[in-house]
PDB file of N, CA and C in Angstrom:
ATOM      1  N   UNK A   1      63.270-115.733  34.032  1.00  0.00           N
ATOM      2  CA  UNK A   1      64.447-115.010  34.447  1.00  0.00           C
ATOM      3  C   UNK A   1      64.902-114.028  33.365  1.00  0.00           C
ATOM      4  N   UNK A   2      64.814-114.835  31.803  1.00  0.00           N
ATOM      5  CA  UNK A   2      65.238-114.127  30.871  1.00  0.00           C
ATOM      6  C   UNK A   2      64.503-112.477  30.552  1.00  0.00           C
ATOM      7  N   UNK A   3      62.785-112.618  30.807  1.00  0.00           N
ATOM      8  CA  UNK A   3      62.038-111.781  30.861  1.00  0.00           C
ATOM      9  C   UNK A   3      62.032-110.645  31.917  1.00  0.00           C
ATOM     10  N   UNK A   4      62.438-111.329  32.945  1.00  0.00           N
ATOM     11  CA  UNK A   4      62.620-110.073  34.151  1.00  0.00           C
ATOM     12  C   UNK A   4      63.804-108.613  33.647  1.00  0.00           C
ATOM     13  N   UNK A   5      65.197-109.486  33.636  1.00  0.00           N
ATOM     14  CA  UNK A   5      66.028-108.641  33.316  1.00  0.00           C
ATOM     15  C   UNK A   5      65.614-107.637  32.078  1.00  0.00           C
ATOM     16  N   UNK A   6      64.797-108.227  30.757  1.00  0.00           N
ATOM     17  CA  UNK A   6      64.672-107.652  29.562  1.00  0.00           C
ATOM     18  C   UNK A   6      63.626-106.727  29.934  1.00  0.00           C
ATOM     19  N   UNK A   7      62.321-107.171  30.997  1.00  0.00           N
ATOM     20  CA  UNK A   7      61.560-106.130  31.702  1.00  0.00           C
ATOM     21  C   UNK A   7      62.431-105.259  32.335  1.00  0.00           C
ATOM     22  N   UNK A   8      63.145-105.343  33.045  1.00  0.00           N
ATOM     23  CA  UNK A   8      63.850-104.615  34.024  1.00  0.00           C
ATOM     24  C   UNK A   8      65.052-103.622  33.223  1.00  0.00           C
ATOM     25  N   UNK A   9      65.726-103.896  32.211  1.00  0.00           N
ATOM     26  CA  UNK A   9      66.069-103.117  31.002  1.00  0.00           C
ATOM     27  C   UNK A   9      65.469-102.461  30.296  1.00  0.00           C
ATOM     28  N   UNK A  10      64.592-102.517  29.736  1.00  0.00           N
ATOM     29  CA  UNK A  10      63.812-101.834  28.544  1.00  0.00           C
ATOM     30  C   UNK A  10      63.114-100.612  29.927  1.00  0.00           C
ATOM     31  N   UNK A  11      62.196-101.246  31.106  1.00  0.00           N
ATOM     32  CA  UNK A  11      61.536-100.042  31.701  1.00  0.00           C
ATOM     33  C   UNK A  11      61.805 -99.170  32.380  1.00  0.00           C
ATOM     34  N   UNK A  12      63.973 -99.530  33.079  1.00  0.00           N
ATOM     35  CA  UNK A  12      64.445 -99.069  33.158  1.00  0.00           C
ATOM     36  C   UNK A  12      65.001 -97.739  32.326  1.00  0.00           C
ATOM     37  N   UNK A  13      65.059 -97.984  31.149  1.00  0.00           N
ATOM     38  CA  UNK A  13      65.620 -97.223  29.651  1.00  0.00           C
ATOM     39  C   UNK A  13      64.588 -96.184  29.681  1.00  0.00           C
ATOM     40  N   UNK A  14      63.649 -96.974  29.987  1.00  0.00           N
ATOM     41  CA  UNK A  14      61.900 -95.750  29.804  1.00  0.00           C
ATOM     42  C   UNK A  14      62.188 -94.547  30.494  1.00  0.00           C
ATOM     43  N   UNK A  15      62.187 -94.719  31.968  1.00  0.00           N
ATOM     44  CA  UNK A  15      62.280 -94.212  33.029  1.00  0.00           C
ATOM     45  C   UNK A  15      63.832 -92.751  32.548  1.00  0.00           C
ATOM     46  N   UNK A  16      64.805 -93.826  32.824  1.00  0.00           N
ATOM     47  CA  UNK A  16      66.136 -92.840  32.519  1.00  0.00           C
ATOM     48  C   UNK A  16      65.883 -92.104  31.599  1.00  0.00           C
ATOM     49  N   UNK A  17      65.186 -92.127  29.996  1.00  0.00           N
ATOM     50  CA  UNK A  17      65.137 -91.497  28.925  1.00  0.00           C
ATOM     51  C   UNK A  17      63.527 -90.414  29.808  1.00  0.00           C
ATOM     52  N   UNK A  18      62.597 -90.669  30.153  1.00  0.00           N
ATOM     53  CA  UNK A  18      61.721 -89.249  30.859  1.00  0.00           C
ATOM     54  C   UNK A  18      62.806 -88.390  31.378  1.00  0.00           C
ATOM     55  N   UNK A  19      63.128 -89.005  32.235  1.00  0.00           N
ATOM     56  CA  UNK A  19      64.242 -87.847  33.382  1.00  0.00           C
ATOM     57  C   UNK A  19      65.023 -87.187  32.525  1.00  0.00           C
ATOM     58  N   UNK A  20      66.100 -87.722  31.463  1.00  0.00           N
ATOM     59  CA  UNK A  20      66.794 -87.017  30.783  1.00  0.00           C
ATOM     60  C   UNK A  20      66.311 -85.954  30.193  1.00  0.00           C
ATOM     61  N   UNK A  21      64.913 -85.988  29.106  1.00  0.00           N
ATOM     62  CA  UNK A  21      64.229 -85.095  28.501  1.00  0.00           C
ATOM     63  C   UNK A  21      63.686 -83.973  29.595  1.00  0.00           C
ATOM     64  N   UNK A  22      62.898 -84.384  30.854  1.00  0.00           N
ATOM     65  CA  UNK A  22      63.055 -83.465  32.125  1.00  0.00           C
ATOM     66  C   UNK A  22      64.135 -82.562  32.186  1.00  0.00           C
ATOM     67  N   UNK A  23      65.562 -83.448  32.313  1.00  0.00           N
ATOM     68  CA  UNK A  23      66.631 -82.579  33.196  1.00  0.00           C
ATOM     69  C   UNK A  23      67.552 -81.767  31.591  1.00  0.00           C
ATOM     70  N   UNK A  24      66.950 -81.946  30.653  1.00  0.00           N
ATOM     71  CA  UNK A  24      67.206 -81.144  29.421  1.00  0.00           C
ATOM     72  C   UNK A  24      66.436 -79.999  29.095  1.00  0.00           C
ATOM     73  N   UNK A  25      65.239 -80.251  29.567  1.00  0.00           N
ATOM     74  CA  UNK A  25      64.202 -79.183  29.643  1.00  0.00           C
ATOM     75  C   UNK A  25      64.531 -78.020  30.547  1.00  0.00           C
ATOM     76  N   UNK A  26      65.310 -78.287  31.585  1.00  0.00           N
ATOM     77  CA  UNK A  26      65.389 -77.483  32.764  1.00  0.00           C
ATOM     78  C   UNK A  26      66.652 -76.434  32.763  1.00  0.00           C
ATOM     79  N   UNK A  27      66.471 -75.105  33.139  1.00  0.00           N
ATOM     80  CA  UNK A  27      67.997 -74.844  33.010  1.00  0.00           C
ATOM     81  C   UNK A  27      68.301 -74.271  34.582  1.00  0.00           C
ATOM     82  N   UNK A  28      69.816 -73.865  35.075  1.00  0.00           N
ATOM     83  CA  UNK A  28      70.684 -74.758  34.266  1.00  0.00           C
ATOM     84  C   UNK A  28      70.857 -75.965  33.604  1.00  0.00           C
ATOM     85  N   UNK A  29      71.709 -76.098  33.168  1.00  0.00           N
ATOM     86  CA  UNK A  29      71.885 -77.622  31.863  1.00  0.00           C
ATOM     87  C   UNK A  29      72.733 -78.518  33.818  1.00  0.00           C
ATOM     88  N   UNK A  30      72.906 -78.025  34.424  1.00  0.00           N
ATOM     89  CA  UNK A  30      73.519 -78.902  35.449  1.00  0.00           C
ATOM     90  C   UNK A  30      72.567 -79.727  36.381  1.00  0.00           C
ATOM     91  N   UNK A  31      71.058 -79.311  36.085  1.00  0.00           N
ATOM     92  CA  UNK A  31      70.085 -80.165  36.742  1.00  0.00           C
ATOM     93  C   UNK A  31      69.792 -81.323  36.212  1.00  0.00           C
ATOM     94  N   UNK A  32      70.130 -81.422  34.570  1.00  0.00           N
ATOM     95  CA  UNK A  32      70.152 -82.452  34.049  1.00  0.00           C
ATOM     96  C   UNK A  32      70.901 -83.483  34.541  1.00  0.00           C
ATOM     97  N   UNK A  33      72.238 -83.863  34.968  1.00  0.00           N
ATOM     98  CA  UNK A  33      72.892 -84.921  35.896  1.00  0.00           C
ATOM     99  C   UNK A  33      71.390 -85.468  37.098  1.00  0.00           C
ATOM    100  N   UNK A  34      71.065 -84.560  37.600  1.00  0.00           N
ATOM    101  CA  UNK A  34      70.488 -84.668  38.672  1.00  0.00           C
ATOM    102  C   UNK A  34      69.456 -85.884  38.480  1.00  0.00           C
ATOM    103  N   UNK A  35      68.453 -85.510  37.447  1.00  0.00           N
ATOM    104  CA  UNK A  35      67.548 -86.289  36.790  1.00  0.00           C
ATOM    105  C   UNK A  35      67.703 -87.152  35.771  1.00  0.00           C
ATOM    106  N   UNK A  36      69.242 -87.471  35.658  1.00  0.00           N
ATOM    107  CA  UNK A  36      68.996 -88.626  34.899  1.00  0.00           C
ATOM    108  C   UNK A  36      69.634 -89.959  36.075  1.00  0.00           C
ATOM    109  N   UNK A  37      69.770 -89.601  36.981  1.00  0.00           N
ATOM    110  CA  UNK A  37      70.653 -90.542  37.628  1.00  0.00           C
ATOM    111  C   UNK A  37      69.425 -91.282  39.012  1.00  0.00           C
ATOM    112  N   UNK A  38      69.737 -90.522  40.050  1.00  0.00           N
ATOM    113  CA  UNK A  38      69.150 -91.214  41.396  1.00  0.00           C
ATOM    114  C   UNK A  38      67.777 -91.546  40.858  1.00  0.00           C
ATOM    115  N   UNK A  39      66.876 -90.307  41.144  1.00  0.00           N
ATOM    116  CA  UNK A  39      65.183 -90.528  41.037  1.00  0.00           C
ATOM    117  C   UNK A  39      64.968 -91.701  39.669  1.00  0.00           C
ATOM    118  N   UNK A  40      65.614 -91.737  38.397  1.00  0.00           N
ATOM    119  CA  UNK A  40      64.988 -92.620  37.694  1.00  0.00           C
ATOM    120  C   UNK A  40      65.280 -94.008  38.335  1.00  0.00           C
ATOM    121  N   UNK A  41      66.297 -94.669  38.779  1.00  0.00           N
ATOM    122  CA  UNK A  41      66.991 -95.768  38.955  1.00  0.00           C
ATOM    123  C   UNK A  41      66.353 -96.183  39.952  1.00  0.00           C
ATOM    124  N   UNK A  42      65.468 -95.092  41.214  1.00  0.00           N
ATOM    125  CA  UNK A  42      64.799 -95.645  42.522  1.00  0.00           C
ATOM    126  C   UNK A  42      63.831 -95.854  42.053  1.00  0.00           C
ATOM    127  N   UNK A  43      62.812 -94.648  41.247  1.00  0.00           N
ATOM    128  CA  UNK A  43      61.689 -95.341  40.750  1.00  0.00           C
ATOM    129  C   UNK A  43      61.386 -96.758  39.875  1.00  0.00           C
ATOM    130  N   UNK A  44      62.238 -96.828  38.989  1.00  0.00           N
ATOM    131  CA  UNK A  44      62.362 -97.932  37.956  1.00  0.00           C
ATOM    132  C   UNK A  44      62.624 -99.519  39.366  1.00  0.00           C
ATOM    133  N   UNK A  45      63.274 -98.853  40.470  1.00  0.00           N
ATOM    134  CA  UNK A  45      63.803-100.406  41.228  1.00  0.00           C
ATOM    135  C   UNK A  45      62.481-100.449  41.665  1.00  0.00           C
ATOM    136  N   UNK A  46      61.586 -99.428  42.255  1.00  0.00           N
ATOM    137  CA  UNK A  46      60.300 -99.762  43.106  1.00  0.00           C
ATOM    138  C   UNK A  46      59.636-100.094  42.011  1.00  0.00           C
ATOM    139  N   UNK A  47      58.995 -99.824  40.979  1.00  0.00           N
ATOM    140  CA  UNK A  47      58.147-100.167  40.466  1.00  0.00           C
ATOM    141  C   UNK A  47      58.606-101.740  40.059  1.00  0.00           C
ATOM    142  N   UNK A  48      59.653-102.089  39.718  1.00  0.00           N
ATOM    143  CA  UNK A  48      59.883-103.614  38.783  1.00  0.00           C
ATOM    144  C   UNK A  48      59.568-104.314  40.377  1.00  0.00           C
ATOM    145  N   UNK A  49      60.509-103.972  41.864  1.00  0.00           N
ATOM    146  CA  UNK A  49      59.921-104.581  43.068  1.00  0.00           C
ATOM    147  C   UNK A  49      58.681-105.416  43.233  1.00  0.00           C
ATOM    148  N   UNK A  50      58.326-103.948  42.973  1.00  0.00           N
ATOM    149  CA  UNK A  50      56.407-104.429  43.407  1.00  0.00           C
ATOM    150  C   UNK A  50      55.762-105.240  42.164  1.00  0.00           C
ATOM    151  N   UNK A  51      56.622-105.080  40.949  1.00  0.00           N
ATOM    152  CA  UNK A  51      55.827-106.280  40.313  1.00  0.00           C
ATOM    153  C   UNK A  51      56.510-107.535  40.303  1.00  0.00           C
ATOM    154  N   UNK A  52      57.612-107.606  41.164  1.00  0.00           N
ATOM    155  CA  UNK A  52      57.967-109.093  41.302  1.00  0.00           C
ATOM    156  C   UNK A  52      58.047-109.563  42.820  1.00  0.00           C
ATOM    157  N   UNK A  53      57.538-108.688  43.211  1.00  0.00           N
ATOM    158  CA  UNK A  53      57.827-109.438  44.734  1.00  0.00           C
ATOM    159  C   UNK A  53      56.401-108.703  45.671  1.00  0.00           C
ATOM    160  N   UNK A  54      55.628-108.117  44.976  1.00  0.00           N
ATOM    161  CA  UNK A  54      54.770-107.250  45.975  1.00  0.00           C
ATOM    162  C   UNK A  54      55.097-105.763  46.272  1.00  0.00           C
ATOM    163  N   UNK A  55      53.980-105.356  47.209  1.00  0.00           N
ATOM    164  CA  UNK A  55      54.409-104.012  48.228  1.00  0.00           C
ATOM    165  C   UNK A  55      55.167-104.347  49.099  1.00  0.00           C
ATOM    166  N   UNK A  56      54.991-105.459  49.670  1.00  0.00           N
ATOM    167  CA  UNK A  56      55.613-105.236  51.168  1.00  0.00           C
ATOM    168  C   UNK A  56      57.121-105.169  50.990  1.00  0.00           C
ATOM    169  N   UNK A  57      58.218-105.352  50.113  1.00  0.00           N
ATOM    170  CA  UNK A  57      59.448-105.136  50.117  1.00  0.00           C
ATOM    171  C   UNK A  57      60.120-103.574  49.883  1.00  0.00           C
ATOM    172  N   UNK A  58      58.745-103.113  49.372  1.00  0.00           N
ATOM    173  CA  UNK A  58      59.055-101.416  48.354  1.00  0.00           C
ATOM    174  C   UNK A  58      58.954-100.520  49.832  1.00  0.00           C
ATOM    175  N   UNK A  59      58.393-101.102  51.015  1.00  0.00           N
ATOM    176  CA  UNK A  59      58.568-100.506  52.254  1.00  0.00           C
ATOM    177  C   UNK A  59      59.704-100.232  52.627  1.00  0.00           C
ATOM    178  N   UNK A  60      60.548-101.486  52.823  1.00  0.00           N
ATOM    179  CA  UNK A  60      61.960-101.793  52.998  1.00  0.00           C
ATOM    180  C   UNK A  60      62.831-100.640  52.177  1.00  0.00           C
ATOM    181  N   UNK A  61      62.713-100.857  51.056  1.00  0.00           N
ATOM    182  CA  UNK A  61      63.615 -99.887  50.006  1.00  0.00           C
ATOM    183  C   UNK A  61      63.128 -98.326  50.367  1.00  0.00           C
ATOM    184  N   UNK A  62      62.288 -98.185  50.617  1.00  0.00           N
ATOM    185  CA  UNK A  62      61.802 -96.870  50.232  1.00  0.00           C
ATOM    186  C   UNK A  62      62.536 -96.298  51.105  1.00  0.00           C
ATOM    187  N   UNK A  63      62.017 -97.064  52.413  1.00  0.00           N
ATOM    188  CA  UNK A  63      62.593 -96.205  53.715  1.00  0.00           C
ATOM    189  C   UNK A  63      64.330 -96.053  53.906  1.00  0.00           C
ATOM    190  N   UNK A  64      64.838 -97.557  53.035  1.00  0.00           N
ATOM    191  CA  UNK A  64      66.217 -97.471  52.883  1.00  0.00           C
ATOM    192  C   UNK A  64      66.893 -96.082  51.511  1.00  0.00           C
ATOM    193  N   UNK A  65      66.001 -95.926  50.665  1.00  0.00           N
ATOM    194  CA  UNK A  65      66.051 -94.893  49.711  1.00  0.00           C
ATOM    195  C   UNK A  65      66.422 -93.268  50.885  1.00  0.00           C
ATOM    196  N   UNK A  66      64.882 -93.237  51.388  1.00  0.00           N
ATOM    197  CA  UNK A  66      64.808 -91.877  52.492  1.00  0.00           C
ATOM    198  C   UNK A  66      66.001 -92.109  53.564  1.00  0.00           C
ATOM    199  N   UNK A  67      66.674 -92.833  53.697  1.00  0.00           N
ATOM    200  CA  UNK A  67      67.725 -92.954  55.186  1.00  0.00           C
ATOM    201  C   UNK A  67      69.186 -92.490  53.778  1.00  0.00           C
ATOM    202  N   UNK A  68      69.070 -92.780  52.890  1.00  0.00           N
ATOM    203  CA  UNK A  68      70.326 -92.180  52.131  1.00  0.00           C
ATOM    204  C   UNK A  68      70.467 -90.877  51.651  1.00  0.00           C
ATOM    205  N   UNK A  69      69.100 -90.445  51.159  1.00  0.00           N
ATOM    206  CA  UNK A  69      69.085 -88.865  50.896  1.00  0.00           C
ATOM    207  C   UNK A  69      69.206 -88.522  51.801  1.00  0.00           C
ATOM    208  N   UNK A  70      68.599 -88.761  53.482  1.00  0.00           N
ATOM    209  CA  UNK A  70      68.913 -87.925  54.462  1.00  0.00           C
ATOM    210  C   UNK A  70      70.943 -87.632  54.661  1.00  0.00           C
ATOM    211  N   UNK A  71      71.087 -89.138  54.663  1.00  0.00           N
ATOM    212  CA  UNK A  71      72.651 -89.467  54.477  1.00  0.00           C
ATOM    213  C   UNK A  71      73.298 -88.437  53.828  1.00  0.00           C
ATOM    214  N   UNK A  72      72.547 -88.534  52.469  1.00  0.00           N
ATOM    215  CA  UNK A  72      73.296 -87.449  51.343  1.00  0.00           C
ATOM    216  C   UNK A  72      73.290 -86.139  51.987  1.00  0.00           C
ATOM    217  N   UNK A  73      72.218 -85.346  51.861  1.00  0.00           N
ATOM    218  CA  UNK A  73      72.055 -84.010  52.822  1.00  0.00           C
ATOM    219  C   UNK A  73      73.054 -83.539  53.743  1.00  0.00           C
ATOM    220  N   UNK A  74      72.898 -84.404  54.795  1.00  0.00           N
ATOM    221  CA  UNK A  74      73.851 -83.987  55.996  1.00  0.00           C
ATOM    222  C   UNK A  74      75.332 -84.281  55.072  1.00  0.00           C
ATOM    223  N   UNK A  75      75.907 -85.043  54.350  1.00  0.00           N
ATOM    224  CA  UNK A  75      77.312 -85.131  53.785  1.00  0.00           C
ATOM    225  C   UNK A  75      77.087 -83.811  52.836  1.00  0.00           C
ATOM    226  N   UNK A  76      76.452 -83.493  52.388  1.00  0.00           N
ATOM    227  CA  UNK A  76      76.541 -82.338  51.117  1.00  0.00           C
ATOM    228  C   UNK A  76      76.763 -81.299  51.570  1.00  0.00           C
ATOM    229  N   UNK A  77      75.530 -80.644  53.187  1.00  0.00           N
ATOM    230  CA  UNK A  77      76.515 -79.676  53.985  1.00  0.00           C
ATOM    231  C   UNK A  77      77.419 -79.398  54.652  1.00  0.00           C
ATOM    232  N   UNK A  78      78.166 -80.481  55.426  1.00  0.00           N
ATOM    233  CA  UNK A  78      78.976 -80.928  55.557  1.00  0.00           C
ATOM    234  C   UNK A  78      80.390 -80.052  54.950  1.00  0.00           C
ATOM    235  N   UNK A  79      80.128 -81.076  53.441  1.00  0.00           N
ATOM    236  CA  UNK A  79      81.575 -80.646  52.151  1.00  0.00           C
ATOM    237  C   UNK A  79      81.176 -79.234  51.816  1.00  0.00           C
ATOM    238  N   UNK A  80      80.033 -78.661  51.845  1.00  0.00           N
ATOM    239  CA  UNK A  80      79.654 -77.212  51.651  1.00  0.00           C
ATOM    240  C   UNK A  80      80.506 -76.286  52.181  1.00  0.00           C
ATOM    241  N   UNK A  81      80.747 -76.464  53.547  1.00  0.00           N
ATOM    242  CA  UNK A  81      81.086 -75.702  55.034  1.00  0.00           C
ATOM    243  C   UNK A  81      82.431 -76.223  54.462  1.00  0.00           C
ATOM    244  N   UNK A  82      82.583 -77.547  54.374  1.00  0.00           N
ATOM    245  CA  UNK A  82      84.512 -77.044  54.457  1.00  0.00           C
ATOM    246  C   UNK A  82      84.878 -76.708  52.828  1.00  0.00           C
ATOM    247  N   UNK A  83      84.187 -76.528  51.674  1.00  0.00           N
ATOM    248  CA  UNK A  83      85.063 -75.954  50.846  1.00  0.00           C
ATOM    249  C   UNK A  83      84.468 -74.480  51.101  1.00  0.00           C
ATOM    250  N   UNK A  84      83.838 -74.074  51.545  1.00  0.00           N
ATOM    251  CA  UNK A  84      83.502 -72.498  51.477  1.00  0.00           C
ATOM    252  C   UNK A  84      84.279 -71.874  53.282  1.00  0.00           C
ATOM    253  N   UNK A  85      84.553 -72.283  53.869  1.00  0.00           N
ATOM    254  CA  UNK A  85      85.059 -72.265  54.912  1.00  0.00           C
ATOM    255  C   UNK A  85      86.450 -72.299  55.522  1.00  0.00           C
ATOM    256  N   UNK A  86      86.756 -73.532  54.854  1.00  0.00           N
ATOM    257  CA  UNK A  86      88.053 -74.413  55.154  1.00  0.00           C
ATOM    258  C   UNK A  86      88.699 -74.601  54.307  1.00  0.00           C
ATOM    259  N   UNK A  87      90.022 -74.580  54.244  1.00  0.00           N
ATOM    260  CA  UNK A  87      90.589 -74.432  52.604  1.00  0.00           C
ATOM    261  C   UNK A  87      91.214 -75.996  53.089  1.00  0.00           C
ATOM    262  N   UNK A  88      90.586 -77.009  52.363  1.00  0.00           N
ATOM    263  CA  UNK A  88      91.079 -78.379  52.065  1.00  0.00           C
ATOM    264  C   UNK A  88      91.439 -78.620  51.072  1.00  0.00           C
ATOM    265  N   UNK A  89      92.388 -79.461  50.399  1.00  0.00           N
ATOM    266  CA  UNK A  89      92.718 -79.564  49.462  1.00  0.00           C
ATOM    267  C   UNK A  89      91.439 -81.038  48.872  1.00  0.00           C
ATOM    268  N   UNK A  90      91.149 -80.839  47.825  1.00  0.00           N
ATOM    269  CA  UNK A  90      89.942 -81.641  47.025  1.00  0.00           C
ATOM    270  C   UNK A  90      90.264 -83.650  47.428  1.00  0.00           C
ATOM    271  N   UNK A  91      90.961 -83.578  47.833  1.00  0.00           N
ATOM    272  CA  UNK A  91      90.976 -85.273  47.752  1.00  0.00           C
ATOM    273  C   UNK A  91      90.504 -85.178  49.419  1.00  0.00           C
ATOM    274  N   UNK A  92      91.086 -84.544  50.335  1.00  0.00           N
ATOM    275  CA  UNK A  92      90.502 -84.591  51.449  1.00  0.00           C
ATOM    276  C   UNK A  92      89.458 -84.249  51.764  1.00  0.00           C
ATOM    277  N   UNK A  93      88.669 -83.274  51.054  1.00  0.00           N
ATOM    278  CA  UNK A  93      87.497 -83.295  51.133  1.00  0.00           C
ATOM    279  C   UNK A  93      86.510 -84.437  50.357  1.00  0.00           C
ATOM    280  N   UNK A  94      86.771 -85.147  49.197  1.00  0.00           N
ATOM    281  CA  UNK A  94      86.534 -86.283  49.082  1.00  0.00           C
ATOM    282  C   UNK A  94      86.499 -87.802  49.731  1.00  0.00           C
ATOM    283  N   UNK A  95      87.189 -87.467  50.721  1.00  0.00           N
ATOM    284  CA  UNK A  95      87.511 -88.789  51.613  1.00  0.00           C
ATOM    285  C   UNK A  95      86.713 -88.209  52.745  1.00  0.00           C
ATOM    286  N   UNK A  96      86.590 -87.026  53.219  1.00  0.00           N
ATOM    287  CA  UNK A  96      85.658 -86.634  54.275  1.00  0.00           C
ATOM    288  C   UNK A  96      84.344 -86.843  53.924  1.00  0.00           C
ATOM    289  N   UNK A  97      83.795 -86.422  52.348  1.00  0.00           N
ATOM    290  CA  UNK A  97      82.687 -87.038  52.218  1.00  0.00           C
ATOM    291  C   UNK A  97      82.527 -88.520  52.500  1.00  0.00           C
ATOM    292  N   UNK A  98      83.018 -89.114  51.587  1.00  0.00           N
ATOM    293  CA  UNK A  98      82.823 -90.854  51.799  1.00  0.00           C
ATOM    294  C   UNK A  98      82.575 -91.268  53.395  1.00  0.00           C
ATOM    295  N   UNK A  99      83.653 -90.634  53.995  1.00  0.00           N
ATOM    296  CA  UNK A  99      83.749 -90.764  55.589  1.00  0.00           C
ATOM    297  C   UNK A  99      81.857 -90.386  56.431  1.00  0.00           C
ATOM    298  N   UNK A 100      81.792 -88.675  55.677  1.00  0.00           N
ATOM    299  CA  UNK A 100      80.858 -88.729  56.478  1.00  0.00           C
ATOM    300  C   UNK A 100      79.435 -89.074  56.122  1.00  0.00           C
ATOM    301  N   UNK A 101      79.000 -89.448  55.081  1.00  0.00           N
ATOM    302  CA  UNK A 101      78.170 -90.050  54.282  1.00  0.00           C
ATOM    303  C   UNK A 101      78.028 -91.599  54.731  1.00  0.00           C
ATOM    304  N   UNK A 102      78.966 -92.460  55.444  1.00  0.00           N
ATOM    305  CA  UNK A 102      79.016 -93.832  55.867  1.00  0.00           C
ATOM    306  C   UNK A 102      78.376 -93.587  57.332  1.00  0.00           C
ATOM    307  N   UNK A 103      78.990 -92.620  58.499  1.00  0.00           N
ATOM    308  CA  UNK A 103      78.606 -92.519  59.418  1.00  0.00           C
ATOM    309  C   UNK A 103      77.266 -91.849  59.863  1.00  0.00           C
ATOM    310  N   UNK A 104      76.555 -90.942  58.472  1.00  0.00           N
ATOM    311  CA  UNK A 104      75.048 -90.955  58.633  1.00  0.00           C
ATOM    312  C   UNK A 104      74.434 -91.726  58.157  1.00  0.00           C
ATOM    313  N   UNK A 105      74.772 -92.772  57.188  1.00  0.00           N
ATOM    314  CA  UNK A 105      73.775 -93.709  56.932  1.00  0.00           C
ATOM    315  C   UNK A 105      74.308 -95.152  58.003  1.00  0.00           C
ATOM    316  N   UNK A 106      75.363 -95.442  58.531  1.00  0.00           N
ATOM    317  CA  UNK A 106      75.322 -96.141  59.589  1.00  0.00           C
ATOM    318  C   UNK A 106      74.512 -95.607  60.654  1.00  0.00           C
ATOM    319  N   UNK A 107      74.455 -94.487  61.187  1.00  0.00           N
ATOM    320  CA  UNK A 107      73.794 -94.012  62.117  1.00  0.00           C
ATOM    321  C   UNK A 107      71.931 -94.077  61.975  1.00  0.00           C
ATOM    322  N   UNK A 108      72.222 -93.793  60.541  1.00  0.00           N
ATOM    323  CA  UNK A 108      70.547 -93.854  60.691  1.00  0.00           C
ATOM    324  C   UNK A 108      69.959 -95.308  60.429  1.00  0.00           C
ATOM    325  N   UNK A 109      70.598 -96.196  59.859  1.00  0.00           N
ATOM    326  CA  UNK A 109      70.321 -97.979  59.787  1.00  0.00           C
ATOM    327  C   UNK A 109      70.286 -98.274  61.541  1.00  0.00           C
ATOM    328  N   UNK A 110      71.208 -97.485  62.176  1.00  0.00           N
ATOM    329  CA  UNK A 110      71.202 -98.155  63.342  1.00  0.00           C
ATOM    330  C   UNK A 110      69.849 -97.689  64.836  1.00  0.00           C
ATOM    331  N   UNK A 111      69.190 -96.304  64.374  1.00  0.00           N
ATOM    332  CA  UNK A 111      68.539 -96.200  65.035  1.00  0.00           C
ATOM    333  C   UNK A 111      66.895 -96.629  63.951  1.00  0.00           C
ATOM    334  N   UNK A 112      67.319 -97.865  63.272  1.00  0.00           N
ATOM    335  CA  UNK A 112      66.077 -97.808  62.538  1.00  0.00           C
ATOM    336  C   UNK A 112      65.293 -97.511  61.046  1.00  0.00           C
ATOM    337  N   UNK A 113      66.211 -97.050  60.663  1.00  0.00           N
ATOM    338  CA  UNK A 113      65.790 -96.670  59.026  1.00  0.00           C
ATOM    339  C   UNK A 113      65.875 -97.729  58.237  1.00  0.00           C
ATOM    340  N   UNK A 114      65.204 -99.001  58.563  1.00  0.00           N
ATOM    341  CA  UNK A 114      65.688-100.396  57.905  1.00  0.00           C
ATOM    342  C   UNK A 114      64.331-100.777  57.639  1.00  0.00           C
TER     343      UNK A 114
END
């Protein structure tokens, strides 16, 4: 147990520290957020997965990974359209995200993305 987590820390650290040097390399300096956050943390979960439990669970995740970026997407244009569009004030457009970010990834768990 003790070894998993200390595996699962240290190759985690690996992972986050590539992406960072990536998203430092890149300019703007604002792509850097990008790459140190989602892609390292999914890769680092699939890979430790599959060495503690197999492939067949990294199916599960993956497809649950792809049903949230889709999630994300549709919420990102979404908040796009109403701050370039719609003059909301920032907390309501924050709560519209959350809002609509729940109802595409409910929607897509429910026709299947599981």
């Amino acid at each position: 147990m003790l070894t998993d987590l200390l595996l699962r820390f240290v190759f985690g650290g690996i992972i986050v520290s590539c992406f960072a040097l990536l998203g430092d390399a890149l300019r703007p300096r604002s792509f850097a957020g990008l790459f140190n956050a989602a892609p390292s943390v999914a890769l680092a979960s699939l890979v430790l997965t599959a060495h503690s439990k197999g492939l067949g669970p990294i199916t599960i995740e993956a497809r649950t990974m792809i049903a949230a970026v889709l999630a994300f997407f549709a919420t990102a244009c979404i908040v796009r359209f109403t701050l370039m569009r719609v003059n909301l004030r920032a907390l309501t457009t924050a709560l519209l995200t959350v809002l609509s970010w729940s109802v595409f990834a409910a929607a897509l768990w429910l026709i299947g993305w599981r």
